[in-house]
N, C-alpha and C. Protein backbone atom coordinates (compact mmCIF):
# COMPACT_ATOMS: atom_id res chain seq x y z
N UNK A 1 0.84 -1.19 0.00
CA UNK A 1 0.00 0.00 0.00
C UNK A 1 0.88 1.25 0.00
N UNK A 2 0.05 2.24 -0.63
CA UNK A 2 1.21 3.20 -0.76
C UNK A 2 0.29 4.65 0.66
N UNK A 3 1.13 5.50 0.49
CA UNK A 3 0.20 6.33 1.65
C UNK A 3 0.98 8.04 1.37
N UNK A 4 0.49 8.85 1.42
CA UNK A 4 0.43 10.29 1.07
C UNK A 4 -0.05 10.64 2.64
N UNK A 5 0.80 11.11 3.37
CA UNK A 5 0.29 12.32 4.42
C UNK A 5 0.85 13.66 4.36
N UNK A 6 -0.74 14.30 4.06
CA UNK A 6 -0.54 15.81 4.01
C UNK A 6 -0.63 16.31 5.57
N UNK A 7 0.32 17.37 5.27
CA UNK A 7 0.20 17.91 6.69
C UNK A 7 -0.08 19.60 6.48
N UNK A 8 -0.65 20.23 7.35
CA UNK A 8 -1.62 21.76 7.55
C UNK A 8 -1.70 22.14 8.67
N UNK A 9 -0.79 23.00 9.19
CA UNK A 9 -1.12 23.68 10.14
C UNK A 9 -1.98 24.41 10.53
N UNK A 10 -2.38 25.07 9.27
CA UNK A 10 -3.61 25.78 9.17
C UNK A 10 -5.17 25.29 8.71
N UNK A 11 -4.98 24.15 7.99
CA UNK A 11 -6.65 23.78 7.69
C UNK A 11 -7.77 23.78 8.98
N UNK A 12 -8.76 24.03 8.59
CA UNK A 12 -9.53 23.85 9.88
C UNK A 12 -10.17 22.66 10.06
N UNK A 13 -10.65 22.78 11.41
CA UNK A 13 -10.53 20.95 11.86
C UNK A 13 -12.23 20.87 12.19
N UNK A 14 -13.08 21.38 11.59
CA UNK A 14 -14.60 21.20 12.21
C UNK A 14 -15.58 21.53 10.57
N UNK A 15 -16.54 21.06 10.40
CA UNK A 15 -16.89 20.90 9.18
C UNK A 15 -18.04 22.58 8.70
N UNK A 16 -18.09 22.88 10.25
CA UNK A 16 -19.04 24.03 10.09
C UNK A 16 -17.87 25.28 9.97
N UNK A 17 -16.80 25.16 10.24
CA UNK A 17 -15.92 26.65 9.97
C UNK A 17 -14.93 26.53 8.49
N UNK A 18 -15.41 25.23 8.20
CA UNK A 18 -15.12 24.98 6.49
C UNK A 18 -16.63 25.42 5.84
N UNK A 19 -17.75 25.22 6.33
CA UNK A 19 -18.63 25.73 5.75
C UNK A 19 -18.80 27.31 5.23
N UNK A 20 -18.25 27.78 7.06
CA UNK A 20 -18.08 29.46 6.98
C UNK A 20 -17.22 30.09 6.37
N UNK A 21 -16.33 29.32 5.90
CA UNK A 21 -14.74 30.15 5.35
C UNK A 21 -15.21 30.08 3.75
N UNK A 22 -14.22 30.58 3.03
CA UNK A 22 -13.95 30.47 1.66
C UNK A 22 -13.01 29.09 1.86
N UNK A 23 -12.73 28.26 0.98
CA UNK A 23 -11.09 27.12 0.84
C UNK A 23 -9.78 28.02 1.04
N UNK A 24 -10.07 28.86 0.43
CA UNK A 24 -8.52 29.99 1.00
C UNK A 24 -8.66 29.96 2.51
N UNK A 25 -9.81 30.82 2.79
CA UNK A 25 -9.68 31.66 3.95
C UNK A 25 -9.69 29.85 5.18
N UNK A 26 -9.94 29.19 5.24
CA UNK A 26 -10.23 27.61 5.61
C UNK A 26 -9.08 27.09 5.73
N UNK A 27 -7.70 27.81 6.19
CA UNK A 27 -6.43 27.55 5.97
C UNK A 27 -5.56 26.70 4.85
N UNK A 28 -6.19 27.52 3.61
CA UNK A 28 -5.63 26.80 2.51
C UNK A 28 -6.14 25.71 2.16
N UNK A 29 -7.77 25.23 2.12
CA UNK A 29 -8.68 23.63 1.56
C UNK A 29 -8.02 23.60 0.07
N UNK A 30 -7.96 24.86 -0.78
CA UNK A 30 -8.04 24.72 -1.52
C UNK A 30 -6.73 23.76 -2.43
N UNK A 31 -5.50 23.76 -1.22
CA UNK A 31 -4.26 23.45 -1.44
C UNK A 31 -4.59 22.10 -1.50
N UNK A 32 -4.92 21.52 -0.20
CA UNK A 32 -5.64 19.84 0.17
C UNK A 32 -6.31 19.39 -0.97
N UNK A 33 -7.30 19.92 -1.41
CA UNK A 33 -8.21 19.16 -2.06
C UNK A 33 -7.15 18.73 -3.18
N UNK A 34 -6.79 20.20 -4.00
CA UNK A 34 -6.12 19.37 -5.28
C UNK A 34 -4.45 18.43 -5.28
N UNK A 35 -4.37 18.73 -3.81
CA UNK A 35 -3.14 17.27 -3.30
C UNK A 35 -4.08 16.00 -3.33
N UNK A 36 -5.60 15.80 -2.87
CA UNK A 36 -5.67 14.64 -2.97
C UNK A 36 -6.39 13.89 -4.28
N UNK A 37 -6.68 15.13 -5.16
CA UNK A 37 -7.49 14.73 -6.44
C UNK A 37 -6.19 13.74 -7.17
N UNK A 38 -4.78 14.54 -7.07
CA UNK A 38 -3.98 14.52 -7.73
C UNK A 38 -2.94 12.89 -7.03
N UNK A 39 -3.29 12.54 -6.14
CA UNK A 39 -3.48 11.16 -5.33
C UNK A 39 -4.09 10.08 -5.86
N UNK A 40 -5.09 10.42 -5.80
CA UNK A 40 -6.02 9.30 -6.06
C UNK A 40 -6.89 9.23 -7.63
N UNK A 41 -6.80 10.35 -8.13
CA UNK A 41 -7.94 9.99 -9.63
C UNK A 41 -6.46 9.86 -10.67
N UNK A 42 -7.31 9.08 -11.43
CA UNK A 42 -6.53 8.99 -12.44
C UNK A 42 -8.08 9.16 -14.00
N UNK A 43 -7.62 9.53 -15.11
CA UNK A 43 -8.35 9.67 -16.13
C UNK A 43 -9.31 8.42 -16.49
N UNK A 44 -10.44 8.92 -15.84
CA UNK A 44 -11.80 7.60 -15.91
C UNK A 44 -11.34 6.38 -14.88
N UNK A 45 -10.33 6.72 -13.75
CA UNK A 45 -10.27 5.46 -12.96
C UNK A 45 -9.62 6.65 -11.54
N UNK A 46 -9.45 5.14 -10.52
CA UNK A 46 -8.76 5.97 -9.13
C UNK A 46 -7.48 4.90 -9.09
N UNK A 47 -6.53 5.68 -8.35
CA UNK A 47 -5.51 4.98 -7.59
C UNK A 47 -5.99 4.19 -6.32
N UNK A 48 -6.78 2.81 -6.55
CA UNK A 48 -7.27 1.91 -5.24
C UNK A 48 -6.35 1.66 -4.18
N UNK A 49 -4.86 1.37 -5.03
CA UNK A 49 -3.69 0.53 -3.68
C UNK A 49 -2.85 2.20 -3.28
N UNK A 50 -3.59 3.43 -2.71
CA UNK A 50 -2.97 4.22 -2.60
C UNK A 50 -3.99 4.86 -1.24
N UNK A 51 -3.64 4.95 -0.30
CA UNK A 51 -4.57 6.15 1.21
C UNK A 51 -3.95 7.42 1.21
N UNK A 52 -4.43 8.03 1.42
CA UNK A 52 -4.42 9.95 1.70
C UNK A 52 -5.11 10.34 2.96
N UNK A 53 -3.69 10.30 3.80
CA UNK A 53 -4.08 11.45 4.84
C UNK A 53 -4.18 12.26 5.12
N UNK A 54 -5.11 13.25 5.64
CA UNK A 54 -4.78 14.75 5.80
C UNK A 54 -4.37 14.97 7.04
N UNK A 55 -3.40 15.79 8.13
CA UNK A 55 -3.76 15.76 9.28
C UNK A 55 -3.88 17.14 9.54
N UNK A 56 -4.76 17.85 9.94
CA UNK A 56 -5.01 19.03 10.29
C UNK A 56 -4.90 19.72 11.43
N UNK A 57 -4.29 20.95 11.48
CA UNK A 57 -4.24 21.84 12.72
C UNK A 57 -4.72 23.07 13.04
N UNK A 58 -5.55 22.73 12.56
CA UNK A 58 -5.77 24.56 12.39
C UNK A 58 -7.77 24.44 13.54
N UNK A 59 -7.77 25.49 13.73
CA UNK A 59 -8.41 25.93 14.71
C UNK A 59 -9.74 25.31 14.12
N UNK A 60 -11.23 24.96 14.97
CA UNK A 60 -11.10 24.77 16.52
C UNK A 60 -10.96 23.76 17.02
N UNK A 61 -10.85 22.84 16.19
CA UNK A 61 -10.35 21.58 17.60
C UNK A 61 -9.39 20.51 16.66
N UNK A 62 -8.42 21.08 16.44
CA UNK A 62 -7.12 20.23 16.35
C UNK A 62 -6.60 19.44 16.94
N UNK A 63 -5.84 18.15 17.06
CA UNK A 63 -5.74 17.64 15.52
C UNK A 63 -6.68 17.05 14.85
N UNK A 64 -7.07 16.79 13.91
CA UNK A 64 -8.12 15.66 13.35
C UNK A 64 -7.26 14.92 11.92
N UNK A 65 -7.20 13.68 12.03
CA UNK A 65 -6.71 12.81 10.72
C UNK A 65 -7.87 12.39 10.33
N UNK A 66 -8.25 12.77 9.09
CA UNK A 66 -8.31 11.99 7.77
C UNK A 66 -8.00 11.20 6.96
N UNK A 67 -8.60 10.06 6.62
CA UNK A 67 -7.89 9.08 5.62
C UNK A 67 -9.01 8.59 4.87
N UNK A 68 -8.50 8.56 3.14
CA UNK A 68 -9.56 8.40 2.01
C UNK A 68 -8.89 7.66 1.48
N UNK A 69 -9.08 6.20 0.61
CA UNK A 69 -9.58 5.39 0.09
C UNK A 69 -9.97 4.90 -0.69
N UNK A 70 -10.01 5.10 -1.93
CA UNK A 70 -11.06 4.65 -2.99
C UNK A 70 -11.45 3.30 -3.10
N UNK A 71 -12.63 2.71 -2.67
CA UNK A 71 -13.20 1.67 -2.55
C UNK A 71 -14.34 1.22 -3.72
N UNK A 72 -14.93 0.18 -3.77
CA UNK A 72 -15.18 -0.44 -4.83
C UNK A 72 -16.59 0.36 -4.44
N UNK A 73 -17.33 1.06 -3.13
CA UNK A 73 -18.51 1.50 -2.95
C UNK A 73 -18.06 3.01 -2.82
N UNK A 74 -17.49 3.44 -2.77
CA UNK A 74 -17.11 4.83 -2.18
C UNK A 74 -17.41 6.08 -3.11
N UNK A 75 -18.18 6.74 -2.83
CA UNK A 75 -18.64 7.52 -3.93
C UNK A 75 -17.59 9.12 -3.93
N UNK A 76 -16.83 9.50 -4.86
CA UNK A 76 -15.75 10.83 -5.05
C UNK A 76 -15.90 10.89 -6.18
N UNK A 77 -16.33 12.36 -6.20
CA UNK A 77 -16.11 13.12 -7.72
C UNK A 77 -15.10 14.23 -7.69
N UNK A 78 -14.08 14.62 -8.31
CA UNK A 78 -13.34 15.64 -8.46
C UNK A 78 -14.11 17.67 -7.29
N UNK A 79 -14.78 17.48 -8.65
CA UNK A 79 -15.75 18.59 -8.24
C UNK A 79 -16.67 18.92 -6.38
N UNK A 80 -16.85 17.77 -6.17
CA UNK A 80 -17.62 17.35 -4.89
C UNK A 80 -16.20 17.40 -3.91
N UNK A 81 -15.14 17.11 -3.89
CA UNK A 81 -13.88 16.80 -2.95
C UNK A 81 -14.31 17.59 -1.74
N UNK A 82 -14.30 19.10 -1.76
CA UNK A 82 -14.30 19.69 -0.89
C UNK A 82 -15.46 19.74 0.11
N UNK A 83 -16.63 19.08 -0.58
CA UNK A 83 -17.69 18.92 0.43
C UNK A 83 -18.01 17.76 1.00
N UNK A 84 -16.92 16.99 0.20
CA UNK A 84 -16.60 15.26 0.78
C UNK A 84 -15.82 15.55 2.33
N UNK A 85 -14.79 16.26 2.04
CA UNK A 85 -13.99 16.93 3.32
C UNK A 85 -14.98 17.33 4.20
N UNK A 86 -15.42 18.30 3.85
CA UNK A 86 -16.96 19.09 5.15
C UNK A 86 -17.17 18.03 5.70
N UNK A 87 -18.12 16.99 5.07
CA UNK A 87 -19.11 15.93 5.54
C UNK A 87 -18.18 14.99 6.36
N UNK A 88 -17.33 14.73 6.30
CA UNK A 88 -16.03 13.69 6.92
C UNK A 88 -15.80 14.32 8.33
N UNK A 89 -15.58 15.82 8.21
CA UNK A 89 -15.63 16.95 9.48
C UNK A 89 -16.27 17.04 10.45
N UNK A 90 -17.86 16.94 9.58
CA UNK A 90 -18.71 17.26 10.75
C UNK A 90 -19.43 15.57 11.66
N UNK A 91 -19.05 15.09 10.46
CA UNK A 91 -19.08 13.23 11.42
C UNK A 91 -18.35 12.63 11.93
N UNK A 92 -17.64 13.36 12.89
CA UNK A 92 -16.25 13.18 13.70
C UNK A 92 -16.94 12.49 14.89
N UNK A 93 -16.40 11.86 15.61
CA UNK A 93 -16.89 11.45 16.73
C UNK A 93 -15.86 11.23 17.91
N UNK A 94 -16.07 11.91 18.99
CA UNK A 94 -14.88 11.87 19.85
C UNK A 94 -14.73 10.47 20.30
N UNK A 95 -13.15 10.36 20.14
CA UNK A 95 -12.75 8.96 21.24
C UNK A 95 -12.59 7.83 20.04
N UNK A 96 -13.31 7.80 18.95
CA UNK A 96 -12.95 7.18 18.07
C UNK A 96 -12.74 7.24 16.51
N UNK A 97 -11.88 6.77 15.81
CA UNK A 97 -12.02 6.32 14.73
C UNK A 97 -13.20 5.93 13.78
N UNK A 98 -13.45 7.03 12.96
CA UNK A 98 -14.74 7.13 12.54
C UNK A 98 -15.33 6.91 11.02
N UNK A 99 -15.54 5.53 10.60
CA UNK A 99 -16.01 5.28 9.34
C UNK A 99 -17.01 6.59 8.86
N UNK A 100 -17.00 6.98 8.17
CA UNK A 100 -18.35 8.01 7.58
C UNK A 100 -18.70 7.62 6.63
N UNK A 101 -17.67 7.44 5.48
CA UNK A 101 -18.04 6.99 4.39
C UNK A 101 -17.29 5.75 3.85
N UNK A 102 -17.70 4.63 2.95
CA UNK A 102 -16.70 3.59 2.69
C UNK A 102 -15.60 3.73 2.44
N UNK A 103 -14.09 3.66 2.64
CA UNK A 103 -13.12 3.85 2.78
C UNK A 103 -12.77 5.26 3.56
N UNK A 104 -13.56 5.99 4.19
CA UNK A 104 -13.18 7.44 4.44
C UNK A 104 -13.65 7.65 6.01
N UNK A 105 -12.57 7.83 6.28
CA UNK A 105 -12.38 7.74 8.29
C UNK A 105 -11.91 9.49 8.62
N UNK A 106 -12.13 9.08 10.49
CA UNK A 106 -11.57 10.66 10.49
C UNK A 106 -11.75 10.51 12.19
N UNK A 107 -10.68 10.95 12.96
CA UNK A 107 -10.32 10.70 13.99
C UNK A 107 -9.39 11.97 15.07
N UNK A 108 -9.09 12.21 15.60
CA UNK A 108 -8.69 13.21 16.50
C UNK A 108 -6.96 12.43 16.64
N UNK A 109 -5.87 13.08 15.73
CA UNK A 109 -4.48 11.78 15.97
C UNK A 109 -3.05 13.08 15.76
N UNK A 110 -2.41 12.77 16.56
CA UNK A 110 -1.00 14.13 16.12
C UNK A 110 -0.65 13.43 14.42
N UNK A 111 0.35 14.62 14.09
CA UNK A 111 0.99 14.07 13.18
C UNK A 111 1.69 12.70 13.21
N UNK A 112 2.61 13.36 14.29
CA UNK A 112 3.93 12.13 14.71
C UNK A 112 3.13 10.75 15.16
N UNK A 113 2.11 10.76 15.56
CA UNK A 113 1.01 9.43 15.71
C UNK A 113 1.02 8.61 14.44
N UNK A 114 0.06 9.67 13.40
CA UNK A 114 -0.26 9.08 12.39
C UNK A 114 1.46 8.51 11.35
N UNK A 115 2.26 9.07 11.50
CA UNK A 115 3.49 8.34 10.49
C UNK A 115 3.51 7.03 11.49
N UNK A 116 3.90 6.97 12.75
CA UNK A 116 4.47 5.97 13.35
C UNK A 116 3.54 4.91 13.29
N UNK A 117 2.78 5.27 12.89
CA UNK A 117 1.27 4.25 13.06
C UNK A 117 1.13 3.45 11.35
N UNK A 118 2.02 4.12 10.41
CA UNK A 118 2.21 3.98 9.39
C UNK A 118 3.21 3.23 8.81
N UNK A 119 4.15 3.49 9.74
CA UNK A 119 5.60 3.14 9.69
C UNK A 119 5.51 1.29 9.41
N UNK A 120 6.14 0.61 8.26
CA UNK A 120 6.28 -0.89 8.32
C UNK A 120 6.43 -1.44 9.28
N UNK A 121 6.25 -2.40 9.94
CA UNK A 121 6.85 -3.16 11.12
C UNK A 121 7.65 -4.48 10.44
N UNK A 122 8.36 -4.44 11.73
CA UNK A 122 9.36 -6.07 11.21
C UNK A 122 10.58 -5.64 10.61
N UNK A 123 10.94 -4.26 10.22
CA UNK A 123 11.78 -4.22 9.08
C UNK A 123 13.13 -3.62 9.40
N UNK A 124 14.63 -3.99 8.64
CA UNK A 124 15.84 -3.04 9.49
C UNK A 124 15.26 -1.53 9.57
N UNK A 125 16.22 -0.71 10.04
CA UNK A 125 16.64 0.63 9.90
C UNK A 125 17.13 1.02 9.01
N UNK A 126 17.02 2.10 9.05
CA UNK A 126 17.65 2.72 7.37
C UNK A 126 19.46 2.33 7.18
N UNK A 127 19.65 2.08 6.35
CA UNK A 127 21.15 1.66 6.12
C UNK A 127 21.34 2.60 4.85
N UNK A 128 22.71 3.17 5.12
CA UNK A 128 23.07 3.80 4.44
C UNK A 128 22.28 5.08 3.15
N UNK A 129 21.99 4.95 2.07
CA UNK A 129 21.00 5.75 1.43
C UNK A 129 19.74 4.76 1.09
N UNK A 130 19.66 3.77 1.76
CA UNK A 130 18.39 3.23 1.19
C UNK A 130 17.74 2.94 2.54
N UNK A 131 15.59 3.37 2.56
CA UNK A 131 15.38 3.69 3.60
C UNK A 131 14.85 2.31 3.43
N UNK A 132 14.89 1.35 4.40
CA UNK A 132 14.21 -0.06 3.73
C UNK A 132 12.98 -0.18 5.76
N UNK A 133 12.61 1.47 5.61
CA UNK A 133 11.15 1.46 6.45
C UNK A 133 10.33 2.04 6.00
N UNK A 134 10.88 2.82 4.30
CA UNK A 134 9.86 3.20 3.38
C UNK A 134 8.88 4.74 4.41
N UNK A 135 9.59 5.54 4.21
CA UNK A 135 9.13 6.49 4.84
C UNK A 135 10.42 7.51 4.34
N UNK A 136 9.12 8.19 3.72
CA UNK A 136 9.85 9.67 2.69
C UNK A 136 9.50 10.86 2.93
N UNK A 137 9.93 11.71 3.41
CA UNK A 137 9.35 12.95 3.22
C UNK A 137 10.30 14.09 2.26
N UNK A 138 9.23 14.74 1.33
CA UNK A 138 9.30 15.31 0.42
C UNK A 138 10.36 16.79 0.71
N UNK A 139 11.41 17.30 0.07
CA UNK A 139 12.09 18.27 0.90
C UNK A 139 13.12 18.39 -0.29
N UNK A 140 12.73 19.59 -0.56
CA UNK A 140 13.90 19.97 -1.94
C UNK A 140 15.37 19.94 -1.47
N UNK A 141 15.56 19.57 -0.73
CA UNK A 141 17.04 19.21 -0.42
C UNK A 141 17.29 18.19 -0.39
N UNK A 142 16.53 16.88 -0.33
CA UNK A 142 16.84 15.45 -0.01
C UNK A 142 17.64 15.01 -1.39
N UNK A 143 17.40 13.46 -1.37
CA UNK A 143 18.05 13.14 -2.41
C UNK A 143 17.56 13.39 -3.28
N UNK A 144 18.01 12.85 -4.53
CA UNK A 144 17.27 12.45 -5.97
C UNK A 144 15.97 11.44 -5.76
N UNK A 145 15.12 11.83 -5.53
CA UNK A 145 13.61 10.32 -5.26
C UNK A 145 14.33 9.07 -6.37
N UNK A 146 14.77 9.65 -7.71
CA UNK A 146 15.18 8.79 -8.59
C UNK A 146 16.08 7.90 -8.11
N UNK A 147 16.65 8.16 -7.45
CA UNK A 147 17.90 7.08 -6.77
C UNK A 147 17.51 6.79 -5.69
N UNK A 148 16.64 6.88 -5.40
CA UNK A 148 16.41 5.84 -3.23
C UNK A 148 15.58 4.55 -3.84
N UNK A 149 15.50 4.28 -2.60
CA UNK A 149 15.20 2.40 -3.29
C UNK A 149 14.07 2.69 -2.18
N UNK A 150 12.46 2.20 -3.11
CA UNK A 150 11.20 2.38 -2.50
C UNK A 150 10.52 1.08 -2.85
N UNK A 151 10.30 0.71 -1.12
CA UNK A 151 9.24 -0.23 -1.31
C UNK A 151 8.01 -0.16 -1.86
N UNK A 152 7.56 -1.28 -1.94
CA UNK A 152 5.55 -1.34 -2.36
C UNK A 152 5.10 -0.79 -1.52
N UNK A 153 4.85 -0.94 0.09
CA UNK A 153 4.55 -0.67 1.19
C UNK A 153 5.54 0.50 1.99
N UNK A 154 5.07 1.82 1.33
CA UNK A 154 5.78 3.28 1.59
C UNK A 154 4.70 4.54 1.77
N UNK A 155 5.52 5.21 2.30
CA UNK A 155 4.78 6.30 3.10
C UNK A 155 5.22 7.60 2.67
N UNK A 156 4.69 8.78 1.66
CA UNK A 156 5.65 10.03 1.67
C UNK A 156 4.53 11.51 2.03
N UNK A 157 5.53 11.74 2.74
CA UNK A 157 4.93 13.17 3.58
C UNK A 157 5.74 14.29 3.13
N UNK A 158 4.41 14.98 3.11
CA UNK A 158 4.25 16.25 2.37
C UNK A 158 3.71 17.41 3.22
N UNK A 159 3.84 18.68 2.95
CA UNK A 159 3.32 19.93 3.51
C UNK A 159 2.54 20.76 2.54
N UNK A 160 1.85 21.89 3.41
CA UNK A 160 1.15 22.80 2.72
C UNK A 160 1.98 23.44 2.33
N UNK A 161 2.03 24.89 1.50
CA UNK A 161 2.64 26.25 1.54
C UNK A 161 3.67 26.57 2.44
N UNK A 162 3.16 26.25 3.73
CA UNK A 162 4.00 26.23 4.56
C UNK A 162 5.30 25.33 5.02
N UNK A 163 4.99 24.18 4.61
CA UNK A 163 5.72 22.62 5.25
C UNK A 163 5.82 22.43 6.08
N UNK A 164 6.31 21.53 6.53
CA UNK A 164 6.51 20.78 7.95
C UNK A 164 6.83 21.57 8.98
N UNK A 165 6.55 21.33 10.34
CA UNK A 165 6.53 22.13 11.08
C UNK A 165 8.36 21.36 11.76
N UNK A 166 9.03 22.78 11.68
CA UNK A 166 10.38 21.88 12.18
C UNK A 166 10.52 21.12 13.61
N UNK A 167 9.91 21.36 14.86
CA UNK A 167 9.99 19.93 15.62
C UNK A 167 9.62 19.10 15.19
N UNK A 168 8.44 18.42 14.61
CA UNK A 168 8.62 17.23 14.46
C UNK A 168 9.20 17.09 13.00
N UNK A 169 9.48 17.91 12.37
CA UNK A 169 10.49 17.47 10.93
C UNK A 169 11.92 16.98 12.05
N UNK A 170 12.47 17.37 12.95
CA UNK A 170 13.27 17.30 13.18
C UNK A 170 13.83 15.48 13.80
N UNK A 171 12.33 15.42 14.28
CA UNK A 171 11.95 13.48 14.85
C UNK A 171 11.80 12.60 13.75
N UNK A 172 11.21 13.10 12.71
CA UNK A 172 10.68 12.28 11.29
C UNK A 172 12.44 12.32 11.05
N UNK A 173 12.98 13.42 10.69
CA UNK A 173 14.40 12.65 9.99
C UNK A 173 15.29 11.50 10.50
N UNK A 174 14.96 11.10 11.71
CA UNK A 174 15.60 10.10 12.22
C UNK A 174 15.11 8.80 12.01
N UNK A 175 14.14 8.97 11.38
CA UNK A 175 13.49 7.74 10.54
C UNK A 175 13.07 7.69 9.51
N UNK A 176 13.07 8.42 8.77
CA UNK A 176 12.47 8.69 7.44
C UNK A 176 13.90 9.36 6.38
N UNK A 177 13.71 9.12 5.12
CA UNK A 177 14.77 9.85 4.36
C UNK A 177 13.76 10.81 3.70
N UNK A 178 14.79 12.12 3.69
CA UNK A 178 14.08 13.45 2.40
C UNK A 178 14.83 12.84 1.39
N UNK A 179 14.12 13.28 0.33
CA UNK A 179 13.72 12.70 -0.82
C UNK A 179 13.19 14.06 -1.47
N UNK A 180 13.99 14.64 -2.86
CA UNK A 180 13.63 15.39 -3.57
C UNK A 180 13.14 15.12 -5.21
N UNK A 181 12.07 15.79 -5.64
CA UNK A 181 11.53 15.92 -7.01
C UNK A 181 12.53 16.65 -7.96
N UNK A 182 13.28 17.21 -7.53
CA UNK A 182 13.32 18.77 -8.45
C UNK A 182 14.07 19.79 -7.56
N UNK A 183 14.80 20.64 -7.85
CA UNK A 183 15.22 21.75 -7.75
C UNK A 183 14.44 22.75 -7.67
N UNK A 184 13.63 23.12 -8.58
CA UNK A 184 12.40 24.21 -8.39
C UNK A 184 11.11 23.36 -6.86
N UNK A 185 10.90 25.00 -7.31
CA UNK A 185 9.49 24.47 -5.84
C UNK A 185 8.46 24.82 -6.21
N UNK A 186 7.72 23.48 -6.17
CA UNK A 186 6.63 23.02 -6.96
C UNK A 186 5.35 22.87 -5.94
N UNK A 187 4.23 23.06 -6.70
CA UNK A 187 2.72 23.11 -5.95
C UNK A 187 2.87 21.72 -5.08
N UNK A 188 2.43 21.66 -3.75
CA UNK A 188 1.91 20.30 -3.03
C UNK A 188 1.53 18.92 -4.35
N UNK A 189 0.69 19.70 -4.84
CA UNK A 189 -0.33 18.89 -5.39
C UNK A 189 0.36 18.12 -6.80
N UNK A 190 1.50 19.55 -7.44
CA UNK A 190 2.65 18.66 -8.64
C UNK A 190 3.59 17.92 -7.95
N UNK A 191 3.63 18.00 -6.73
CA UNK A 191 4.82 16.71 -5.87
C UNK A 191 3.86 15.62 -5.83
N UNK A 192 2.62 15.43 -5.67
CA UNK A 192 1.81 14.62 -5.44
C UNK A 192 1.89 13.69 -6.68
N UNK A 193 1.66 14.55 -7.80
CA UNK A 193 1.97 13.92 -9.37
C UNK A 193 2.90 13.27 -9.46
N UNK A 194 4.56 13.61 -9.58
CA UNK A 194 5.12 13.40 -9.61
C UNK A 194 5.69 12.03 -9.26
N UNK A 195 5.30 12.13 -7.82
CA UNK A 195 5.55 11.35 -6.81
C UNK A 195 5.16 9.73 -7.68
N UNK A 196 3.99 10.00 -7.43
CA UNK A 196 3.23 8.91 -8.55
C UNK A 196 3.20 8.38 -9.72
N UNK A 197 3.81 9.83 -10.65
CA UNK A 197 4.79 8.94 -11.96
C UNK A 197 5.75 8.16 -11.37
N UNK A 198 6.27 8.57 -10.62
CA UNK A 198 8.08 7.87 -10.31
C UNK A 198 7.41 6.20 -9.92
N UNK A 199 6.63 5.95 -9.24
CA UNK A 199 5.64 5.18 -8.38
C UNK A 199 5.60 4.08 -9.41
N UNK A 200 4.85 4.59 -10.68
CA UNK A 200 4.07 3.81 -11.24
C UNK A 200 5.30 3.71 -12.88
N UNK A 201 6.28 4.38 -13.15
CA UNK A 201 7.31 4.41 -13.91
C UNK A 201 7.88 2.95 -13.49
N UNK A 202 8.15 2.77 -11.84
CA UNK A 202 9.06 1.36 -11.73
C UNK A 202 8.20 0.37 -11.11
N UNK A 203 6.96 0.68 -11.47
CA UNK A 203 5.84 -0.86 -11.29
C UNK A 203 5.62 -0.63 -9.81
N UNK A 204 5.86 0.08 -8.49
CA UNK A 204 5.56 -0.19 -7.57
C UNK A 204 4.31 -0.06 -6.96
């Protein structure tokens, strides 16, 4: 399985102050949505062996994780995304882990929760330039993505506008390798692309 966690300091975490905002003013929805269109659809089909997390921080009741799915019942249209988000929001339920829709959950979880919770089990430590616990985060300084050696079962984390918030960027590097697209700095949502040519270029 492959896995995309977006991270937002700013998105908001309740389905009625996404109602009230614009997607801008909503700490950047508008950034999210087209990171996860660009995830999961593909032209007349979805990416099935692929999850998208969002984890959100932004005001009023942070954190909340998200995770979407495309399932053989799960109903997503491009256009609809952002009110798929709302509805996921406002059917939160404290204390647990919350099916809403077929493949599409949503739960109260830190960042650093949701990777470690992600993280392979059973497997060495990173040795040398190859991360063989499959956990990437995206960072125009890392390596070449073209040259790291990526499992089937991998994890790459991503930021808004903003990126990662440096404490816990600072915990993720001790387990995770950065991993770069490109030299230029590119939309969330064209790392998202990208990411996924490289993905699907070497069959993984």
């Amino acid at each position: 399985m492959k896995h995309f966690i977006y991270f937002s300091k700013d998105a908001v975490t309740s389905g009625k102050a996404l109602s009230q905002n614009s997607l801008m003013r909503a700490g950047r929805m508008d950034i999210a949505i087209h990171s996860l269109i660009q995830g999961l659809f593909l032209s007349h089909d979805f990416r099935t062996d692929v999850k998208f997390h969002f984890v959100f921080y932004g005001m009023p009741d942070p954190p909340k994780h998200i995770e979407i799915q495309v399932k053989e019942n799960t109903v997503i249209r491009k256009k609809d995304v952002g009110t798929l988000i709302k509805k996921i929001l406002y059917k939160y339920k404290e204390g647990e882990k919350h099916e809403v829709f077929p493949g599409c959950f949503v739960e109260k979880k830190s960042f650093l929760k949701v990777v470690e919770e992600l993280a392979p089990k059973g497997v060495p430590s990173v040795r040398g330039n190859i991360n063989t616990e499959g956990i990437f985060i995206l960072d125009k300084k890392g390596e070449d993505i073209r040259k790291a050696e990526i499992p089937k079962d991998c994890v790459f984390i991503l930021g808004d506008q903003e990126g990662l918030p440096k404490k816990e960027l600072k915990r993720l590097k001790k387990i995770a390798i950065s991993v770069s697209v490109g030299g230029k700095v590119y939309f969330a949502s064209q790392v998202v692309v990208i990411v996924n040519n490289e993905l699907d270029y070497r069959g993984v």
